[in-house]
C-alpha atoms as a PDB file:
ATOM      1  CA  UNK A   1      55.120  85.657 106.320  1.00  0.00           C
ATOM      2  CA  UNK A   2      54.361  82.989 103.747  1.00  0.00           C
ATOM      3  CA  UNK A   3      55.371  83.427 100.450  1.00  0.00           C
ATOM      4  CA  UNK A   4      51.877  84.558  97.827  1.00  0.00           C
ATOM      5  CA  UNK A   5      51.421  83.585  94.234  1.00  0.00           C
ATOM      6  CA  UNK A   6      50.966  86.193  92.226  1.00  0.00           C
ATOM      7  CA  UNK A   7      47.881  84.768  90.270  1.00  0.00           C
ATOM      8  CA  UNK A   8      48.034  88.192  87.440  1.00  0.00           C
ATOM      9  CA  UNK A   9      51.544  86.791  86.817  1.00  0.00           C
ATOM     10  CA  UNK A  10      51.490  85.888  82.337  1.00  0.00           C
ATOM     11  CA  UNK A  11      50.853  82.818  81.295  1.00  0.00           C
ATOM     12  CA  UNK A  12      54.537  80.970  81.419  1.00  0.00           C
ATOM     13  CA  UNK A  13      55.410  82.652  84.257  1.00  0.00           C
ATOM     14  CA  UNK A  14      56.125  81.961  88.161  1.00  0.00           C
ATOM     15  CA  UNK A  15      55.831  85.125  90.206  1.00  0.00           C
ATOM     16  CA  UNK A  16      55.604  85.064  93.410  1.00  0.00           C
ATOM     17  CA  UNK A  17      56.095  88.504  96.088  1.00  0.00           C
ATOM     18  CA  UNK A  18      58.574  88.120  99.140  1.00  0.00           C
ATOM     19  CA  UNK A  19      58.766  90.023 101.983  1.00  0.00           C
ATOM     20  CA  UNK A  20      62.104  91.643 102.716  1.00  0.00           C
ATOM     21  CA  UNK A  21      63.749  94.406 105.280  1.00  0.00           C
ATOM     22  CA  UNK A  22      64.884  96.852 102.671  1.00  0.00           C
ATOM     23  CA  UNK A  23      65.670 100.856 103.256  1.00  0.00           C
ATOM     24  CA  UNK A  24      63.185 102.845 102.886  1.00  0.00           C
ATOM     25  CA  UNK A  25      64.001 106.885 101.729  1.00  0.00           C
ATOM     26  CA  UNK A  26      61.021 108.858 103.752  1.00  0.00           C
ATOM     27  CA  UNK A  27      62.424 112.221 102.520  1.00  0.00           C
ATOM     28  CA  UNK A  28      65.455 113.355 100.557  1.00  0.00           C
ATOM     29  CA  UNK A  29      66.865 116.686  99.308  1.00  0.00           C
ATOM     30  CA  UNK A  30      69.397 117.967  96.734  1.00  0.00           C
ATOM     31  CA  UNK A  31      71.302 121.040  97.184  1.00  0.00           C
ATOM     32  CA  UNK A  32      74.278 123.002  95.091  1.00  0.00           C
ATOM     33  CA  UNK A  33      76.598 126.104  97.405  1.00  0.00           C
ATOM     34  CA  UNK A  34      79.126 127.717  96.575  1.00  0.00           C
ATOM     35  CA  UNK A  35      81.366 128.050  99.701  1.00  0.00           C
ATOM     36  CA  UNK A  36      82.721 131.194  98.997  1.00  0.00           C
ATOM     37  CA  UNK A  37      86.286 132.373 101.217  1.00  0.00           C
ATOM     38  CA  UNK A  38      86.377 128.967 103.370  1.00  0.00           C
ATOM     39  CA  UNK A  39      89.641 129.667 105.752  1.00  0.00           C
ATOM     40  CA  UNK A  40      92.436 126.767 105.058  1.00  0.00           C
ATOM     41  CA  UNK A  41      94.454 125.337 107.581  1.00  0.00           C
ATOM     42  CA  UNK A  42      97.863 123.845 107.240  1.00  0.00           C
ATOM     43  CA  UNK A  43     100.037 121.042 109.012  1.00  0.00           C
ATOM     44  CA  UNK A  44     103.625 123.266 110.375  1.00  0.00           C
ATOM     45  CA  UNK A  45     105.398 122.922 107.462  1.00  0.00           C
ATOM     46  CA  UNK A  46     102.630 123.726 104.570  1.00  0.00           C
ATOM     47  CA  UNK A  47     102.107 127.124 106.999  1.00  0.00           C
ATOM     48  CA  UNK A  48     105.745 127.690 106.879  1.00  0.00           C
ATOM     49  CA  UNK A  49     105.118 127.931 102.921  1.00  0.00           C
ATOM     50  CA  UNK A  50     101.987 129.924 102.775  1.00  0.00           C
ATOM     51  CA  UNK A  51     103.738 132.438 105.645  1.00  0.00           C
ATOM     52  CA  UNK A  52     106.303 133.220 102.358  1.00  0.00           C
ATOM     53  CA  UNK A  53     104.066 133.078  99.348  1.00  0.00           C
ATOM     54  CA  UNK A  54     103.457 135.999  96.857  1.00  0.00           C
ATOM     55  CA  UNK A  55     100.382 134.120  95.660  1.00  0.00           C
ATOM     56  CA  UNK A  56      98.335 131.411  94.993  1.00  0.00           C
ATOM     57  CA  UNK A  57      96.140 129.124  93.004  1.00  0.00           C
ATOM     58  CA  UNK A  58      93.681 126.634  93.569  1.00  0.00           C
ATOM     59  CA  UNK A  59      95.023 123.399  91.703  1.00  0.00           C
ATOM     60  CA  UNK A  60      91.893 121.106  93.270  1.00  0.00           C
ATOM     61  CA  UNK A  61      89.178 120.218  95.873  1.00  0.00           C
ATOM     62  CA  UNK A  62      88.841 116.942  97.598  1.00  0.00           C
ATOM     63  CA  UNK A  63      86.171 115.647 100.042  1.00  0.00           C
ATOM     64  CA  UNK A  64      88.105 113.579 103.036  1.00  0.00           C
ATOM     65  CA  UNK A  65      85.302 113.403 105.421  1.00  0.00           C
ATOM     66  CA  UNK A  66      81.310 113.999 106.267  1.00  0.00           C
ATOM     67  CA  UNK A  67      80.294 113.569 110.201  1.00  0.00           C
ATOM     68  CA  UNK A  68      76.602 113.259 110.292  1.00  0.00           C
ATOM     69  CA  UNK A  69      74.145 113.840 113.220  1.00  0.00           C
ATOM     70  CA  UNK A  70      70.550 113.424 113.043  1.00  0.00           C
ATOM     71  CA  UNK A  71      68.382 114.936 115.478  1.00  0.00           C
ATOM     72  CA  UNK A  72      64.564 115.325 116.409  1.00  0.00           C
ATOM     73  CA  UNK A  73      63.554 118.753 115.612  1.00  0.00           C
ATOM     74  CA  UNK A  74      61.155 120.012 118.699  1.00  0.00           C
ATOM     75  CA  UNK A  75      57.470 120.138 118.131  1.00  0.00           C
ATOM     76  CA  UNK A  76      57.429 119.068 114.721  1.00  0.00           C
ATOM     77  CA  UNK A  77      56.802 114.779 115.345  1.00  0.00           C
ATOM     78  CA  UNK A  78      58.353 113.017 112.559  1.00  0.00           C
ATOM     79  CA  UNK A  79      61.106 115.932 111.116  1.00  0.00           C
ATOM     80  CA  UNK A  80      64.639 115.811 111.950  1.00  0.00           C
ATOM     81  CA  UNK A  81      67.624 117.754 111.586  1.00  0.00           C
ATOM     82  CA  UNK A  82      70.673 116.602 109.738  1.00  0.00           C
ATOM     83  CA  UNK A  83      73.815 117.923 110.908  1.00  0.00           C
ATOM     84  CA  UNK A  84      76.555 117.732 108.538  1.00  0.00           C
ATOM     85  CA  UNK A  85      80.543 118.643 108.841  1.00  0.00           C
ATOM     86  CA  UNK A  86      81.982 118.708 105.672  1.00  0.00           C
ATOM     87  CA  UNK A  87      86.400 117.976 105.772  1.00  0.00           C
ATOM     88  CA  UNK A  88      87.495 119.087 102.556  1.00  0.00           C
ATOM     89  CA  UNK A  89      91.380 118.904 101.064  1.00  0.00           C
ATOM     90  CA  UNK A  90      92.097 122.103  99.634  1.00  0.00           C
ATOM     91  CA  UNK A  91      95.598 121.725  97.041  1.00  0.00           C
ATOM     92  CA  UNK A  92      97.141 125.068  96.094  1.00  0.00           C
ATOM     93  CA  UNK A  93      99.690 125.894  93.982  1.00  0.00           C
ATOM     94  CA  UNK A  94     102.181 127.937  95.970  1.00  0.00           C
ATOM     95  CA  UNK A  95     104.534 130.790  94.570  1.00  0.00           C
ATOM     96  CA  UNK A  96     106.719 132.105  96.997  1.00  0.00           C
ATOM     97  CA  UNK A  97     108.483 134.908  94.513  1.00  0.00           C
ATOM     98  CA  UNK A  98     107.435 136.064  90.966  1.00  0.00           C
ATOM     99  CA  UNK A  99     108.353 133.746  87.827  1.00  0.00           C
ATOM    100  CA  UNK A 100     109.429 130.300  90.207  1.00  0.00           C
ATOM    101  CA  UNK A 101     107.943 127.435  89.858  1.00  0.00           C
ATOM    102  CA  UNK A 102     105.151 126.994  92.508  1.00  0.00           C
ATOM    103  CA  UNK A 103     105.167 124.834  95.074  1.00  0.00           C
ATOM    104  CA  UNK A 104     102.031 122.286  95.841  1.00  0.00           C
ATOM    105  CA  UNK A 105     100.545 122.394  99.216  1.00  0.00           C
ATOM    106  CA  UNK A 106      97.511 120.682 100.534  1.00  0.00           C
ATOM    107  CA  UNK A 107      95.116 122.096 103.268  1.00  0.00           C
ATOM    108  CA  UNK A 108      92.132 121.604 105.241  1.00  0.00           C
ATOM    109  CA  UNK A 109      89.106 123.087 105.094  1.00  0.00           C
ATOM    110  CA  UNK A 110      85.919 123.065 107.325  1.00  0.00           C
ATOM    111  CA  UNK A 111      82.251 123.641 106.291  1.00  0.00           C
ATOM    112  CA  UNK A 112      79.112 122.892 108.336  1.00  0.00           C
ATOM    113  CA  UNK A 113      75.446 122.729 107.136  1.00  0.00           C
ATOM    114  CA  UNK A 114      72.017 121.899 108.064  1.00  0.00           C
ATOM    115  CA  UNK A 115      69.143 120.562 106.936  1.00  0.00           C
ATOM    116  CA  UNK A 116      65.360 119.835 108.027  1.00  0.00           C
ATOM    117  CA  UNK A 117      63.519 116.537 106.412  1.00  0.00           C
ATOM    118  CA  UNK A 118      60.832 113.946 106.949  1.00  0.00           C
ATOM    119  CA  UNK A 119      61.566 110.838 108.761  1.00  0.00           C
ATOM    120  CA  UNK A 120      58.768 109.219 109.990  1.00  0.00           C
ATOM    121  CA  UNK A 121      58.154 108.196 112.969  1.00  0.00           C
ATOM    122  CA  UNK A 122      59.454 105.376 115.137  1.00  0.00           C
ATOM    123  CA  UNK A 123      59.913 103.920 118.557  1.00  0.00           C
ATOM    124  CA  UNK A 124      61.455 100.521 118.071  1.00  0.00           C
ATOM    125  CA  UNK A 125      64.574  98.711 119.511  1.00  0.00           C
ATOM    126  CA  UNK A 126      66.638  96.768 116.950  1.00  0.00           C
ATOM    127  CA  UNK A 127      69.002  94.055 118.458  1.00  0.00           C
ATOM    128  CA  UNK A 128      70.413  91.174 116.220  1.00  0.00           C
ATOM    129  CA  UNK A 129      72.525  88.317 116.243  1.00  0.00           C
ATOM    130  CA  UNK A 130      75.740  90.037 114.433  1.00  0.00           C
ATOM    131  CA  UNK A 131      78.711  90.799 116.399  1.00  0.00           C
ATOM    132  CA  UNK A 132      78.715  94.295 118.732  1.00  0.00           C
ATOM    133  CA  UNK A 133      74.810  94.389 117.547  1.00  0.00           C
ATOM    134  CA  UNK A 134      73.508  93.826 120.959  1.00  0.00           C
ATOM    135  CA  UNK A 135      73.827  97.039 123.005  1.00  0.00           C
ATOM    136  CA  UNK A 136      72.670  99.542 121.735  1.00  0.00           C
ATOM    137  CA  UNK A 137      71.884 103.592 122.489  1.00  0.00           C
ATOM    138  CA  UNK A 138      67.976 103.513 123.519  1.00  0.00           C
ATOM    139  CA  UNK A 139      68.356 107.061 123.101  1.00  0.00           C
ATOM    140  CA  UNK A 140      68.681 107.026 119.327  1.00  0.00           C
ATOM    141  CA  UNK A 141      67.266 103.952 118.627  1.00  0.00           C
ATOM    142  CA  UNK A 142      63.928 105.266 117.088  1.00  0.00           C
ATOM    143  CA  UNK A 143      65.918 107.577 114.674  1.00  0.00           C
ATOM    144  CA  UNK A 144      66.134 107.419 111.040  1.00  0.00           C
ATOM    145  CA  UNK A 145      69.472 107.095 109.421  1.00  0.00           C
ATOM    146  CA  UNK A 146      70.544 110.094 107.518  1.00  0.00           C
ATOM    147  CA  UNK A 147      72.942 109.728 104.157  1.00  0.00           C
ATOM    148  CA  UNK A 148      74.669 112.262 102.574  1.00  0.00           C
ATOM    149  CA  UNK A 149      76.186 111.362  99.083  1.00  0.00           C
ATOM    150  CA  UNK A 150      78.812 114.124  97.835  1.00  0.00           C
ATOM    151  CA  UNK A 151      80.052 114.904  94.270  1.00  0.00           C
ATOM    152  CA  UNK A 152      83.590 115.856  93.892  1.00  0.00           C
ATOM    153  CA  UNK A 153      83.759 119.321  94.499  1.00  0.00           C
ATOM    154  CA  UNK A 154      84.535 121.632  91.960  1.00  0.00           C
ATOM    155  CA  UNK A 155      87.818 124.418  92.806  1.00  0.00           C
ATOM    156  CA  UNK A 156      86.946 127.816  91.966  1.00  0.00           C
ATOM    157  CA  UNK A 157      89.367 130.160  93.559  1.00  0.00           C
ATOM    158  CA  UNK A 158      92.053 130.865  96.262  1.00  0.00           C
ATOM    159  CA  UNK A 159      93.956 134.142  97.574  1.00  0.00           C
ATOM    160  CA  UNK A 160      95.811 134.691  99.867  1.00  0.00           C
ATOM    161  CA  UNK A 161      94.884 137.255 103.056  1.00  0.00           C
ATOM    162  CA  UNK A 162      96.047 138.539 106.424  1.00  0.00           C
ATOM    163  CA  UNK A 163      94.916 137.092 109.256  1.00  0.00           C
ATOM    164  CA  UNK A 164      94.317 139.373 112.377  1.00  0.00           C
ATOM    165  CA  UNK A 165      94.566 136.703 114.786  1.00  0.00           C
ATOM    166  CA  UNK A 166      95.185 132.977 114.924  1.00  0.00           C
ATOM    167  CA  UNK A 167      92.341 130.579 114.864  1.00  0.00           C
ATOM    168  CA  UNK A 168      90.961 127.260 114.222  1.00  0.00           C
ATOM    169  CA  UNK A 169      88.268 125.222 112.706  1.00  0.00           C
ATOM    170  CA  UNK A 170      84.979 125.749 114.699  1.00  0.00           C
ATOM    171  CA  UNK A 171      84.413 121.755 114.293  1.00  0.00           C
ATOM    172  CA  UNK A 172      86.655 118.990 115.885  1.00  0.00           C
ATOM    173  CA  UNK A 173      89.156 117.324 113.399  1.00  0.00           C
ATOM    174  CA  UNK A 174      88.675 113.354 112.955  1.00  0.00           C
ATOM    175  CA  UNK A 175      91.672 111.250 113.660  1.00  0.00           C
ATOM    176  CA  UNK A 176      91.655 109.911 109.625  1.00  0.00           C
ATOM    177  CA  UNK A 177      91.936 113.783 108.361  1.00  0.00           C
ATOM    178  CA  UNK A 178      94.935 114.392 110.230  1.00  0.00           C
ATOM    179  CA  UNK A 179      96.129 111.400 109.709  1.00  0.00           C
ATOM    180  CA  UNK A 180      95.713 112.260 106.116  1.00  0.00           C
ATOM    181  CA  UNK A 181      97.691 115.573 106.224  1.00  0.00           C
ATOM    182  CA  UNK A 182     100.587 113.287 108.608  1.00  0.00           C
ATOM    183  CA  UNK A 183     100.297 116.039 110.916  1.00  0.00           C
ATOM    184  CA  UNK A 184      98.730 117.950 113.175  1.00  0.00           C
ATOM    185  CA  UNK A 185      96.452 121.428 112.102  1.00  0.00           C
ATOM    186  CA  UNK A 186      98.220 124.457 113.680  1.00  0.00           C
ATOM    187  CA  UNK A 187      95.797 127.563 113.876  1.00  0.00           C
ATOM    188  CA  UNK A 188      96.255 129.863 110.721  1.00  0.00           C
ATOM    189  CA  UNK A 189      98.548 132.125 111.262  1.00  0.00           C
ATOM    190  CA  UNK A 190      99.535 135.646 110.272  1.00  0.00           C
ATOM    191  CA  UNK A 191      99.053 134.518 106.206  1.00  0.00           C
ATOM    192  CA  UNK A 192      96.410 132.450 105.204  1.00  0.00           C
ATOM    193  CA  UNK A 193      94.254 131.434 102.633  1.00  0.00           C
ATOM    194  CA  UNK A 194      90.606 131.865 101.854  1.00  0.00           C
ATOM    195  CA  UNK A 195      89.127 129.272  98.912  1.00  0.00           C
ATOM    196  CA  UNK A 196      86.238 128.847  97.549  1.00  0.00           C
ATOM    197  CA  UNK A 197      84.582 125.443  95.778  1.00  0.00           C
ATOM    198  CA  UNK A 198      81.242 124.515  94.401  1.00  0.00           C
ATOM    199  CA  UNK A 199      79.487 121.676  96.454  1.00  0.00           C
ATOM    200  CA  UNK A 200      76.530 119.197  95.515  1.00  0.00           C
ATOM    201  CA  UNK A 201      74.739 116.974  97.795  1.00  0.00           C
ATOM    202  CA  UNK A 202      72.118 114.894  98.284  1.00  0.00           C
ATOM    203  CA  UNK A 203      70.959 114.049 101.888  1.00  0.00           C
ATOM    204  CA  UNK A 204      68.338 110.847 102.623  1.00  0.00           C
ATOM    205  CA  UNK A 205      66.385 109.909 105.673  1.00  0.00           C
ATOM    206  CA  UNK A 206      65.618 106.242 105.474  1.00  0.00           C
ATOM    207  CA  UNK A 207      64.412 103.019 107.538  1.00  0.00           C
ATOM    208  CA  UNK A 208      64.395  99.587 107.957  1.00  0.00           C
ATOM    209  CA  UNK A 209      61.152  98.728 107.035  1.00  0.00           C
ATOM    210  CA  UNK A 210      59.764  95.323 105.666  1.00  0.00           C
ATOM    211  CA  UNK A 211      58.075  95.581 102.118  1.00  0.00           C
ATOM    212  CA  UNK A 212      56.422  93.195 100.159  1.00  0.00           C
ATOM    213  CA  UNK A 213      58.504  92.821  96.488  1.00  0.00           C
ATOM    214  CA  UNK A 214      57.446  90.386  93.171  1.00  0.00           C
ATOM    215  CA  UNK A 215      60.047  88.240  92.412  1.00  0.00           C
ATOM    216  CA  UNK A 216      60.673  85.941  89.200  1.00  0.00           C
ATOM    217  CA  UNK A 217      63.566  83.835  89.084  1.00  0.00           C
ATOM    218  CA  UNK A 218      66.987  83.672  91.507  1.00  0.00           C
ATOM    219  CA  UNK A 219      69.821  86.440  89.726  1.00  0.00           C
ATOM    220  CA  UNK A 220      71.684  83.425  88.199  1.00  0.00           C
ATOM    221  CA  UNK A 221      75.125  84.904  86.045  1.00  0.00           C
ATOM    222  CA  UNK A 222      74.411  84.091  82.655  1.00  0.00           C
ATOM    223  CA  UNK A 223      77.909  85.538  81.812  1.00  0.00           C
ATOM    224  CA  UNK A 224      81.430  83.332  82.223  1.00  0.00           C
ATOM    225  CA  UNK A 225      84.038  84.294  84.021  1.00  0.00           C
ATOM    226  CA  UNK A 226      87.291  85.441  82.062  1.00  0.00           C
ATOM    227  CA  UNK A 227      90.790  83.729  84.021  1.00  0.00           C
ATOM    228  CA  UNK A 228      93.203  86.596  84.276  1.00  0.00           C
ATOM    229  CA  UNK A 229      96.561  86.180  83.200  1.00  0.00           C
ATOM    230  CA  UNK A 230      99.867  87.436  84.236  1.00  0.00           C
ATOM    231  CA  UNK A 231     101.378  88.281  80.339  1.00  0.00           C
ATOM    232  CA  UNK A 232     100.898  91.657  80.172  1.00  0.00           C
ATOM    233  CA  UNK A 233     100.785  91.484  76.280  1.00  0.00           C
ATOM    234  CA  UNK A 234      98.026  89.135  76.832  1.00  0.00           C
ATOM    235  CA  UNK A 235      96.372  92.052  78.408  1.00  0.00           C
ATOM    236  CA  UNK A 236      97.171  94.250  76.646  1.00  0.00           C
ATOM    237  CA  UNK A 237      96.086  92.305  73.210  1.00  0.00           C
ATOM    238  CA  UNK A 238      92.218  92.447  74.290  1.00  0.00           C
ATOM    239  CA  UNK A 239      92.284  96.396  74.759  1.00  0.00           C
ATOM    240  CA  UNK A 240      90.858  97.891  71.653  1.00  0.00           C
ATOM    241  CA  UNK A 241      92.990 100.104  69.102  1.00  0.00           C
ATOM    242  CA  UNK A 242      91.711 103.886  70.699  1.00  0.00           C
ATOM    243  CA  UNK A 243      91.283 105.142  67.010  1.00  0.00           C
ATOM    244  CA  UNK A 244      89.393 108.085  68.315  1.00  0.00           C
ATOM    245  CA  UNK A 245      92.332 109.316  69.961  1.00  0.00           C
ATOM    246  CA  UNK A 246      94.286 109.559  66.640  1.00  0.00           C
ATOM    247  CA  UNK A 247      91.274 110.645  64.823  1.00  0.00           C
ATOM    248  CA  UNK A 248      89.350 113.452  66.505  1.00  0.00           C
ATOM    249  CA  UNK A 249      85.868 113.430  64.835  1.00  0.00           C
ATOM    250  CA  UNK A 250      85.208 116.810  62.756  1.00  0.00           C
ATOM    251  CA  UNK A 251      82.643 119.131  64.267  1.00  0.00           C
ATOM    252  CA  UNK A 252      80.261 118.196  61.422  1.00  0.00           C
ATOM    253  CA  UNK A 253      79.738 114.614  63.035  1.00  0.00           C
ATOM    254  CA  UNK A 254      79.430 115.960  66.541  1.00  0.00           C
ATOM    255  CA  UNK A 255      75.847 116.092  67.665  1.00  0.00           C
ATOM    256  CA  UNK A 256      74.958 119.563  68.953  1.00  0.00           C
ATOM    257  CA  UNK A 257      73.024 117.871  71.679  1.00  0.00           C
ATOM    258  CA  UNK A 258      75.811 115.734  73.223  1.00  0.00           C
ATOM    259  CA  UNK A 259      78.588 118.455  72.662  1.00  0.00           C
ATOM    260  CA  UNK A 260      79.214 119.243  76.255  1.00  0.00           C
ATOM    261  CA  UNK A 261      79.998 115.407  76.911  1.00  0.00           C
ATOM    262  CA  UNK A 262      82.364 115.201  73.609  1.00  0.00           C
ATOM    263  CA  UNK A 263      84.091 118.063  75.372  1.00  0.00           C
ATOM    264  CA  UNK A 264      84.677 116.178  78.487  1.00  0.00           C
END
């Protein structure tokens, strides 16, 4: 497509529109849960821990992994569902008898969701000239792509419970989580631990399409670049005196407005 002159571009000014491939977001969603009592699994050796503790304590809550599957939904044309497994790293603080110090353990913990949006509709075939581009799935081709952005989850609480009979998570385990825990999951055993952490998300269904965009100059740096050095005093010459660190402003100055993000 040729490139247009914008002719309502100010007087002084070249602006001209380009067409690009750019994703486009056909529908999008935003959601906060509160997984309440998620069951956490342990490598051997964490389980051996939990099998003696008194009690416990969430210390944090970590997202590892998100395996995402998008899939028509029947007799609604152009809605899909989105699939999500959630991996999350569950670290506890471990006592194993009253008044010790406690012991930090990590586990793993499993939580699946879905959701119905909006993708449009499509029945295209996209083959290009980058590497491993060229075969492709003509099955799931025509799909939108579905993104799911995740905040860092907030720990609430953890206790610790009987378990009447071993088990596992319902969801297969990537490679990279247990390769994160460097070792295997073994199903919880006759101790275990329920947690629960506060989740947000927001899930997109976009595609490829081509859009016509104004543009009015190339992005050209205007800023020079600084050569690093390998004195650390040279570094650490440039970093400002923290003054507020040594003097706290009073709560006179604080603005009532902004007083949650003082806090933090």
């Amino acid at each position: 497509m040729p490139d247009k002159l914008n002719t309502n571009a100010q007087c002084g000014e070249s602006e001209q529109s380009f067409c690009i491939d750019a994703d486009r977001v056909y529908d999008s969603c935003g959601d906060k849960d509160c997984l309440s009592e998620m069951r956490v699994f342990f490598t051997e050796a964490n389980q051996s821990i939990i099998n003696s503790a008194v009690s416990v304590r969430i210390r944090e809550a970590n997202i590892l992994d998100t395996v995402v599957n998008v899939e028509p939904v029947t007799y609604h044309c152009g809605f899909y569902s989105v699939d999500m497994t959630f991996y999350f790293e569950i670290v506890l603080d471990v006592y194993t008898s009253d008044g010790s110090a406690p012991s930090t353990v990590s586990g793993l913990s499993v939580f699946a969701k879905r959701v119905i949006l909006y993708g449009g509709n499509g029945n295209v075939a996209v083959f290009t000239s980058e590497p491993d581009s060229s075969c492709i799935d003509p099955d799931n081709s025509s799909l939108p792509v579905a993104k799911v952005q995740v905040a860092q989850p907030m720990a609430l609480t953890a206790c610790l419970t009987e378990c009447c009979s071993p088990c596992m998570p319902s969801a297969a385990i990537p490679e990279c989580v247990t390769e994160y825990f460097g070792g295997s999951i073994v199903p919880s055993q006759a101790r275990s631990v329920l947690a629960t952490i506060g989740v947000f998300t927001i899930v997109q269904l976009k595609r490829t399409v081509q859009m016509l965009i104004p543009a009015f100059d190339f992005c050209v740096p205007d800023k020079e670049c600084v050569t690093s050095t390998d004195n650390p005093c040279d570094m650490f010459s440039k970093v400002d005196f923290p003054v507020e660190q040594f003097f706290p402003p009073n709560l006179a100055d604080i603005d009532p407005d902004n007083i949650e993000t003082c806090c933090k």
